[in-house]
N, C-alpha and C. Protein backbone atom coordinates (compact mmCIF):
# COMPACT_ATOMS: atom_id res chain seq x y z
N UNK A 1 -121.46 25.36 87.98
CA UNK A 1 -120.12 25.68 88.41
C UNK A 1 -119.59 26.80 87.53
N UNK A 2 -118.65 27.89 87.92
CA UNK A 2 -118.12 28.86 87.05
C UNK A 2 -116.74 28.31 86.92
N UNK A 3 -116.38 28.79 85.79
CA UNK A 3 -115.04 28.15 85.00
C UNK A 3 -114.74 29.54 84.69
N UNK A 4 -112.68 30.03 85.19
CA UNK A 4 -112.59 31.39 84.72
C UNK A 4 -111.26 31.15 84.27
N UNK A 5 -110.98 31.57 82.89
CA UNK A 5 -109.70 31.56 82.56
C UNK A 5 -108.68 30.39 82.61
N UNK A 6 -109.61 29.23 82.51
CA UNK A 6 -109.49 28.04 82.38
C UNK A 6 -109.07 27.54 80.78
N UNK A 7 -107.91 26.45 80.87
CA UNK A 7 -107.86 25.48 79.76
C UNK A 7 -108.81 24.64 79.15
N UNK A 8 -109.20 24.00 78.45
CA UNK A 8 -109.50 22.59 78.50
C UNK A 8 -109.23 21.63 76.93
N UNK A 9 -108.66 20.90 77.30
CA UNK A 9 -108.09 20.53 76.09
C UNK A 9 -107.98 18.56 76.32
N UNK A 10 -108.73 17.53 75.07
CA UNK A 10 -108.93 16.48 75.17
C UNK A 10 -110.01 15.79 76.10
N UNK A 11 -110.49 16.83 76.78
CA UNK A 11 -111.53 16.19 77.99
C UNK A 11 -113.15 16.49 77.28
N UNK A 12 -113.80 15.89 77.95
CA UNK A 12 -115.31 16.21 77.93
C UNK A 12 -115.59 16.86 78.76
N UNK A 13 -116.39 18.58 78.24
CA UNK A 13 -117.22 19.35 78.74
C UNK A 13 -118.56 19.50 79.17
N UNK A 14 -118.91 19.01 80.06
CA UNK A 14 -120.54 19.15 80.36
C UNK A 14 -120.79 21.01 80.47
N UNK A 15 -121.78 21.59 79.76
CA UNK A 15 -122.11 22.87 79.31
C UNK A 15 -123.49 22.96 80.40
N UNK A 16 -124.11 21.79 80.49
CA UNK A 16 -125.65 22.60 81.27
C UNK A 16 -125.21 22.87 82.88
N UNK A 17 -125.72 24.13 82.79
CA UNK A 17 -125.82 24.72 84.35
C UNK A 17 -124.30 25.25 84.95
N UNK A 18 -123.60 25.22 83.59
CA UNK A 18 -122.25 25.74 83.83
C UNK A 18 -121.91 27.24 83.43
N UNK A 19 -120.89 27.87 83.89
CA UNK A 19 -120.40 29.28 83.51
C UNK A 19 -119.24 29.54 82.73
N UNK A 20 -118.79 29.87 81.73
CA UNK A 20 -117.54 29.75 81.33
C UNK A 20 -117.13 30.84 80.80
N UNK A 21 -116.37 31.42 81.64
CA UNK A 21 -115.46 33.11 81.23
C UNK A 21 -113.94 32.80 80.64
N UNK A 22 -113.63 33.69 79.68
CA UNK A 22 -112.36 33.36 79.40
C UNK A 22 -111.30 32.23 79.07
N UNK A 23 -112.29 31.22 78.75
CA UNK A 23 -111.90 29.98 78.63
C UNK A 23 -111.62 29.48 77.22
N UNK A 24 -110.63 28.47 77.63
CA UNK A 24 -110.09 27.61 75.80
C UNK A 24 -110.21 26.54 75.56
N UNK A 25 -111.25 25.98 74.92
CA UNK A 25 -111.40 24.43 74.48
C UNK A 25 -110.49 24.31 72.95
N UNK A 26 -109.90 23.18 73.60
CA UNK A 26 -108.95 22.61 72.43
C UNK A 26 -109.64 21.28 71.99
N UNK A 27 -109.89 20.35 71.37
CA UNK A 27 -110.26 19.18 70.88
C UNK A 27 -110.92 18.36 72.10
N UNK A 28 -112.21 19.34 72.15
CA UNK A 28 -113.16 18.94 73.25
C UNK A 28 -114.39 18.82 72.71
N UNK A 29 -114.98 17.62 73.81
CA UNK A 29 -116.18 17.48 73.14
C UNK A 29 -117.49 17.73 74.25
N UNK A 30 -118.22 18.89 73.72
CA UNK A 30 -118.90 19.59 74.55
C UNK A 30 -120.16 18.65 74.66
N UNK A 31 -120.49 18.07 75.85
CA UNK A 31 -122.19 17.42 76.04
C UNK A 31 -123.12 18.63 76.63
N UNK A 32 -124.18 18.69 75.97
CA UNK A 32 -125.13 19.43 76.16
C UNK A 32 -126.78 19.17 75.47
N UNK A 33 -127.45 19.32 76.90
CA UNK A 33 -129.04 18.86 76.68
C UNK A 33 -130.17 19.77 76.90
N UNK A 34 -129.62 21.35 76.58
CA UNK A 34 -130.90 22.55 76.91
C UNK A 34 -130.66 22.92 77.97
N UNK A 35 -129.72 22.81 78.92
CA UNK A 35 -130.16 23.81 80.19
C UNK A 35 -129.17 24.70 80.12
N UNK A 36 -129.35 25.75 81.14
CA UNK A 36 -128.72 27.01 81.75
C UNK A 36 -127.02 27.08 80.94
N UNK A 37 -126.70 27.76 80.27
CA UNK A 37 -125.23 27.89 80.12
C UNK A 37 -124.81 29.47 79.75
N UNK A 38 -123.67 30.33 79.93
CA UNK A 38 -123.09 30.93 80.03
C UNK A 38 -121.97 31.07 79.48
N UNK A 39 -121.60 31.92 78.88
CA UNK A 39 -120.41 31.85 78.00
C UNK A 39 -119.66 33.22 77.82
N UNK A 40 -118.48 33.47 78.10
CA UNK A 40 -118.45 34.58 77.76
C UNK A 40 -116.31 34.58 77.55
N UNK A 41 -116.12 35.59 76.40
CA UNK A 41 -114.72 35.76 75.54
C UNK A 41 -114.22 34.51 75.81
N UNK A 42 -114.92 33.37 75.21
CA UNK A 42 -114.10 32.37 75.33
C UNK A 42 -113.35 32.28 73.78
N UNK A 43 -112.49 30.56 73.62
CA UNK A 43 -111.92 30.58 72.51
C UNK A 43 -112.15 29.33 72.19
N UNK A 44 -112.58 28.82 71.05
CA UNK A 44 -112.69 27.56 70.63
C UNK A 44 -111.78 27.12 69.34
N UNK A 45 -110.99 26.15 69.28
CA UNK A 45 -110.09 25.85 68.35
C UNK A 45 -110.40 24.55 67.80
N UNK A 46 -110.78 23.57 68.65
CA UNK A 46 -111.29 22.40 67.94
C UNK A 46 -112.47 21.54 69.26
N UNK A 47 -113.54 21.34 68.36
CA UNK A 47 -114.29 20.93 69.40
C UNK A 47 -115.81 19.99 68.72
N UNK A 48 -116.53 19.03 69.57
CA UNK A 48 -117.47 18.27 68.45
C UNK A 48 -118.44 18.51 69.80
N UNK A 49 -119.98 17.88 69.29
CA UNK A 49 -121.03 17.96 70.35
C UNK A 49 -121.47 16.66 70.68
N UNK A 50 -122.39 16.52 71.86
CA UNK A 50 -122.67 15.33 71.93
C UNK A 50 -124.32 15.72 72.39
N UNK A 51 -125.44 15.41 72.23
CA UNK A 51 -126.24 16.23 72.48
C UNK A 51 -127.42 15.41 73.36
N UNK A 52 -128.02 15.43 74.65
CA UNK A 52 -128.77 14.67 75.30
C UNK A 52 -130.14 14.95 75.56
N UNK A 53 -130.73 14.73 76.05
CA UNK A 53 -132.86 14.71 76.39
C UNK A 53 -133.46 15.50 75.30
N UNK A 54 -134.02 16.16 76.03
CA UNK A 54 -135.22 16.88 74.65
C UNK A 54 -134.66 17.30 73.50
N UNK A 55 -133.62 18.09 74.07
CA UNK A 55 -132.70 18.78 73.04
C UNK A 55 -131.95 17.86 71.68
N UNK A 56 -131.62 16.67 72.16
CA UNK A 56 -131.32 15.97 71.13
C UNK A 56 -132.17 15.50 70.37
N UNK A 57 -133.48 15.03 70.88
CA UNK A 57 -134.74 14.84 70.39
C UNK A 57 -135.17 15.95 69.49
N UNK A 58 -135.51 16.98 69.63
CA UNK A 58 -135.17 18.09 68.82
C UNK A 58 -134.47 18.28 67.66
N UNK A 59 -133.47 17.93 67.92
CA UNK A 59 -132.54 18.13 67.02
C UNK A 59 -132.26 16.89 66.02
N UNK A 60 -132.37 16.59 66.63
CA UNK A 60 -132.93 14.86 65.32
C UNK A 60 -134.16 15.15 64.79
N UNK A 61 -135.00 15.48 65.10
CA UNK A 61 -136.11 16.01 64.34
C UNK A 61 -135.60 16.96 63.01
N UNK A 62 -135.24 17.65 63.34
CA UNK A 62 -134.06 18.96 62.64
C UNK A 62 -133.50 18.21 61.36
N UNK A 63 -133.02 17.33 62.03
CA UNK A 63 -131.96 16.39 61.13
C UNK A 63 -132.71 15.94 60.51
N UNK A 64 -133.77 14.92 60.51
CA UNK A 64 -134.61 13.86 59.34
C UNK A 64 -135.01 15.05 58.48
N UNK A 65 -136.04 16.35 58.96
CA UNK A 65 -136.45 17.38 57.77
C UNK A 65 -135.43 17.75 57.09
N UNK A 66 -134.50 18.29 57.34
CA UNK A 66 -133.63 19.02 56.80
C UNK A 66 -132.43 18.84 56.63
N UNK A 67 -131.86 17.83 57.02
CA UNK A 67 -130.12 16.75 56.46
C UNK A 67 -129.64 17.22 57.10
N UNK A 68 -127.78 16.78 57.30
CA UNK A 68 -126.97 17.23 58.02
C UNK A 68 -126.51 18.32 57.47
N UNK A 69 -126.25 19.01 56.23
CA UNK A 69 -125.44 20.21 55.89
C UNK A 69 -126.93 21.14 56.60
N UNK A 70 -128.08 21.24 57.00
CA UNK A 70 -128.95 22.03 56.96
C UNK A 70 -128.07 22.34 58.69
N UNK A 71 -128.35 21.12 59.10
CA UNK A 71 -127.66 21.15 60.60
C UNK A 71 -126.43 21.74 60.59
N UNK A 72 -125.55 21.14 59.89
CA UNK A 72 -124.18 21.95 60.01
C UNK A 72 -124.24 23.62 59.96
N UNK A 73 -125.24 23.93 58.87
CA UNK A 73 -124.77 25.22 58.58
C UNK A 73 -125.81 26.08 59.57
N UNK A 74 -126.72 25.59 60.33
CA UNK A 74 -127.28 26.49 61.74
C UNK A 74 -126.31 26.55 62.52
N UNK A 75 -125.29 25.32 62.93
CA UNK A 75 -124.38 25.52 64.14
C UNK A 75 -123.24 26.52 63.72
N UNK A 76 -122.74 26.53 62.48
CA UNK A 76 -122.16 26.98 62.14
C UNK A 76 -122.59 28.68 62.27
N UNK A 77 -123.92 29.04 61.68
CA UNK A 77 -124.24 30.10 62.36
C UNK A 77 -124.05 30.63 63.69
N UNK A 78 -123.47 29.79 64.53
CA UNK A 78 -123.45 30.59 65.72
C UNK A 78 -122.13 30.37 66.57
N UNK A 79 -120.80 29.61 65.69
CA UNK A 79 -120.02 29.36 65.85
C UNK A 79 -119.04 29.59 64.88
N UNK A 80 -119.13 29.97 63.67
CA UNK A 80 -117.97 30.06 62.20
C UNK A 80 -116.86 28.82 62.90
N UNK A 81 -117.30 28.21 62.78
CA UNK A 81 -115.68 27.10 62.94
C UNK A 81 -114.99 27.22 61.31
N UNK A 82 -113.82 26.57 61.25
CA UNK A 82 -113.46 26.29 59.60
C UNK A 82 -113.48 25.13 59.39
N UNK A 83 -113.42 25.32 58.37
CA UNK A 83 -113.80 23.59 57.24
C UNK A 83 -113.45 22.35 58.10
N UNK A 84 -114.15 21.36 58.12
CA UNK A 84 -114.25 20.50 58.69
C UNK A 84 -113.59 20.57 60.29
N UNK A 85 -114.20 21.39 60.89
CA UNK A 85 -113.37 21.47 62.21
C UNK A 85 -114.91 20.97 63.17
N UNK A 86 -115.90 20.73 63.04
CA UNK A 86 -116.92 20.58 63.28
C UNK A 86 -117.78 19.02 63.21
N UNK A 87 -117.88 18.43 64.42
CA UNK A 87 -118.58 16.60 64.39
C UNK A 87 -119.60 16.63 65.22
N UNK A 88 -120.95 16.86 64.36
CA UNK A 88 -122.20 16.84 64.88
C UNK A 88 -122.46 15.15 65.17
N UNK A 89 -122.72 15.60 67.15
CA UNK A 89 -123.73 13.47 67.01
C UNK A 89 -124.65 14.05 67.83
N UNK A 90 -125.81 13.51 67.58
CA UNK A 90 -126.97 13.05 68.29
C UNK A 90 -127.12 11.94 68.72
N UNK A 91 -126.83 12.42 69.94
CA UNK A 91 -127.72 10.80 70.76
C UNK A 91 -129.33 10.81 71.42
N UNK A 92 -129.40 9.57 71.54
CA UNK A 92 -130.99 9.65 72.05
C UNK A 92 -131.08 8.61 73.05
């Protein structure tokens, strides 16, 4: 689905196979499991992950080698959130 110039604020975001232009997540919590996503001048102000299939599998792998600050500070690479604005979960 494409999302344009859209709010979203307190809800859960499903990210796979979605489009998102111009959009604002406020204290949302994004689920995402590896597929197709799109993103573009959006704005993020407060937001946590929830993470499903391989991808979380993955990423728990990630986690036992290398701890959670190793994790924090990859996502953080590709997001700069500020200090504690950031709630990594893995589910499986």
């Amino acid at each position: 689905m494409d999302y344009k110039n859209e709010t979203f604020e307190g809800v859960p975001v499903e990210l796979d196979g979605n489009t998102y232009e111009n959009c604002t997540f406020d204290n949302v919590v994004f689920k995402y499991s590896g597929g197709d996503l799109e993103m573009k001048d959006c704005k993020f102000v407060r937001f946590s992950f929830v993470f499903g299939g391989a991808l979380a599998n993955g990423l728990y792998a990630l986690l036992q080698l290398f701890g959670i600050e190793a994790m924090l500070q990859i996502i953080r690479g590709f997001t700069e959130p500020g200090a504690r604005e950031i709630e990594l979960n893995v589910s499986r």
